[in-house]
Protein backbone atom coordinates (compact mmCIF):
# COMPACT_ATOMS: atom_id res chain seq x y z
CA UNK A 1 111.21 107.39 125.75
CA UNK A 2 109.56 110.84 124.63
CA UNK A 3 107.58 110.54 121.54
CA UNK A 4 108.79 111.06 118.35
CA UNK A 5 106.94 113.51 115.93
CA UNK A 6 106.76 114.08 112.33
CA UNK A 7 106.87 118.11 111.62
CA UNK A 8 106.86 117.56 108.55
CA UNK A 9 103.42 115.96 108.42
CA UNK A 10 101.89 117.93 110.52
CA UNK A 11 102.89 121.17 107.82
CA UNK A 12 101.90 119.29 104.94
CA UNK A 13 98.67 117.42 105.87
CA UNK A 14 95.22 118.15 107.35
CA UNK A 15 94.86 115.18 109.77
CA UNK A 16 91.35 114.04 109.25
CA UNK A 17 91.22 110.70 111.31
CA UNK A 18 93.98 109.34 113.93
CA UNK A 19 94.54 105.33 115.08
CA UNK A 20 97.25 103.62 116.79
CA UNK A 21 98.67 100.67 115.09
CA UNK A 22 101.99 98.39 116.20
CA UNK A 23 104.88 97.71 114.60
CA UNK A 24 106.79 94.79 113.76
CA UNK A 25 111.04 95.33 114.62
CA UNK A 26 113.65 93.16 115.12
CA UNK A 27 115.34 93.32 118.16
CA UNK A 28 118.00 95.72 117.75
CA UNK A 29 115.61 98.44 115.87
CA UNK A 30 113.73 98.13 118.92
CA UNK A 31 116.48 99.45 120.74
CA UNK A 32 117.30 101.96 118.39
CA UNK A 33 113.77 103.50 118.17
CA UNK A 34 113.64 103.37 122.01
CA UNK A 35 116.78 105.68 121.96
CA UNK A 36 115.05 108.07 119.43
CA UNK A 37 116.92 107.03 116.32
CA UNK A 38 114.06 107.03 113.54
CA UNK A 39 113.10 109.55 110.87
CA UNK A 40 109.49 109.94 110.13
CA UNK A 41 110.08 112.65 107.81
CA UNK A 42 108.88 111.03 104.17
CA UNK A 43 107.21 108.14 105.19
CA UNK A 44 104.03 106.65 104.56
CA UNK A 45 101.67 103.78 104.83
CA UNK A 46 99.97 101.64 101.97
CA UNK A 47 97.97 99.24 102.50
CA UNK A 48 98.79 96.14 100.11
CA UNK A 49 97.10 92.57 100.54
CA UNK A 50 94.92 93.81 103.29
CA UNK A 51 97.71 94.69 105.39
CA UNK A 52 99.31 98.20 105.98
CA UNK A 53 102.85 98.29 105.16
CA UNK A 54 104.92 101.76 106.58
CA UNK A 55 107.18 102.67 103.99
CA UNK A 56 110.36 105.18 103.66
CA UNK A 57 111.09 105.16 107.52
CA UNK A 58 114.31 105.26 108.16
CA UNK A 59 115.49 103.50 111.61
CA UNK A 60 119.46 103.88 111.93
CA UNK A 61 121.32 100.48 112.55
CA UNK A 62 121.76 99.66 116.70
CA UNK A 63 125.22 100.70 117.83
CA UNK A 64 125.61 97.96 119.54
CA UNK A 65 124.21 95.79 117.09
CA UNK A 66 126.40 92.65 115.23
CA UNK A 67 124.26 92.79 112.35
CA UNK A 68 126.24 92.43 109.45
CA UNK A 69 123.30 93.22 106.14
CA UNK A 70 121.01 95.84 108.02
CA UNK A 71 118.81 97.57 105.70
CA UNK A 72 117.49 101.29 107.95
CA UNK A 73 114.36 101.59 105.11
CA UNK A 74 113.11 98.66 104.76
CA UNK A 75 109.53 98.28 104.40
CA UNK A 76 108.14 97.47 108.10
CA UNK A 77 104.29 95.74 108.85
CA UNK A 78 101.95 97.41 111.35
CA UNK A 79 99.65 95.75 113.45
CA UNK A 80 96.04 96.88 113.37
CA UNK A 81 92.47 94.95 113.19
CA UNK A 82 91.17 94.07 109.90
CA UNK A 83 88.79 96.35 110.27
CA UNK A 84 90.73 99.01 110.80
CA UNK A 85 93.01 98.62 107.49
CA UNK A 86 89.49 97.68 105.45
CA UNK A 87 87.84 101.16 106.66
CA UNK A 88 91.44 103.38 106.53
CA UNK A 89 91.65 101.91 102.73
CA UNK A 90 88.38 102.83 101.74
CA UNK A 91 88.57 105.74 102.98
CA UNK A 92 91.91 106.22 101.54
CA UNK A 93 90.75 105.32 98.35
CA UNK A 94 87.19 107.08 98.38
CA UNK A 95 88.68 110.51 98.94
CA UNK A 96 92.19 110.54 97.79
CA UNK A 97 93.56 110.65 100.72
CA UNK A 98 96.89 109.37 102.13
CA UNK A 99 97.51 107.18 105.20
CA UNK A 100 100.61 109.42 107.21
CA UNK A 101 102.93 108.49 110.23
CA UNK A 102 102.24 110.97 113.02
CA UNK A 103 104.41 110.02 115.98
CA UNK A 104 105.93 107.01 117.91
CA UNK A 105 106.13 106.20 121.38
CA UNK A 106 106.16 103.09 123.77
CA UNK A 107 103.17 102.27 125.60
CA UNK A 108 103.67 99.28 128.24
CA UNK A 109 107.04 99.28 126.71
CA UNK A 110 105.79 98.17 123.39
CA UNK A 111 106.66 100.55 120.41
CA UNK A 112 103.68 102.23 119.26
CA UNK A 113 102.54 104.36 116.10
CA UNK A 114 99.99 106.86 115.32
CA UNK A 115 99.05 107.03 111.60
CA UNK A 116 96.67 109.70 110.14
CA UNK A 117 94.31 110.01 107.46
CA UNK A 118 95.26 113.16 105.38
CA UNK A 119 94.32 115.32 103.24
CA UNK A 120 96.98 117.03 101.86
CA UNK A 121 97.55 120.98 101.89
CA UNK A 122 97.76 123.24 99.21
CA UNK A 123 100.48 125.97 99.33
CA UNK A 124 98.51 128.64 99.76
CA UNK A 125 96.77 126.98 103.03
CA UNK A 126 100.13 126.80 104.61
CA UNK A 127 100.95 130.19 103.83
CA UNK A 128 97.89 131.12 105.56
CA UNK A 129 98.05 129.24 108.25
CA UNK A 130 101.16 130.49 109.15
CA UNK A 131 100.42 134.16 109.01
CA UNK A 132 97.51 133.33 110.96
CA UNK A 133 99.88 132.01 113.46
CA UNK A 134 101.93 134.98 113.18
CA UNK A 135 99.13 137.42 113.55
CA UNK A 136 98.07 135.73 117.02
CA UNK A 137 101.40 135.47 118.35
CA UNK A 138 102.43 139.28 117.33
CA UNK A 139 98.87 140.11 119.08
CA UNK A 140 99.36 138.44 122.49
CA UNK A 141 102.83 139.81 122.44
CA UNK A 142 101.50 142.96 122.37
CA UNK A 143 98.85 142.27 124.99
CA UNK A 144 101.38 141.30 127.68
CA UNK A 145 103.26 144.14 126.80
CA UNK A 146 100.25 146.29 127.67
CA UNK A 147 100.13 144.20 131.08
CA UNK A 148 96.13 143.23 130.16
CA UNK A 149 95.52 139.80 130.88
């Protein structure tokens, strides 16, 4: 399976802090995720009675799958130490920042997930960043064409 990765976060938040956290899936949305059916887009993670709960994720129902009342946004636990989800909500807390799904992948053929503390960006920042980007690409465009190296 190739990783999954959320654009979307990536445009909209600073990533401050990373950690890699399970999840907990039935059987069929195991399948489905393996087969790169799940949209990261507008999810998030709170953490509620010290655990961390990953909200707004859509997984699409298994094709093959007999399951009759499947719900594809259901709130889904994630596996981390206690530690972890008491120092990400502090942190979280502390600074206003948000707790953000960054990609998924299978490790050992578990699923895995990398959440990210964030700060979000202003719209200016993105603006800049991307003329920055701009800027550097239109420059080493021009330096090839020049043939320097």
């Amino acid at each position: 399976m190739k990783a999954i990765v959320n654009k979307k976060a990536r445009h909209n938040y600073e990533v401050l802090e990373r950690l890699e956290v399970g999840i907990v899936l039935t059987g069929a949305e195991v399948k489905s995720v393996k087969s790169g059916q799940i949209v990261l887009g507008e999810g998030f993670v709170q953490v509620h009675n010290g655990e961390l709960l990953l909200e707004n994720v859509e997984i699409p129902k298994y094709r093959y799958s007999s399951q009759e009342d499947y719900e594809p946004r259901r709130t889904r636990k994630l596996l981390a130490k206690k530690r972890e989800i008491e120092r990400l909500d502090g942190k979280s807390k502390q600074g206003g920042l948000t707790i953000v799904p960054l990609r998924v992948y299978t490790s050992h053929g578990l699923v895995k997930l990398e959440v990210g503390l964030c700060r979000g960006r202003k719209r200016y920042e993105k603006k800049d960043r991307e003329k920055k980007r701009d800027m550097d690409r239109e420059f080493h465009r021009q330096k090839r064409a020049l043939g320097v190296s």
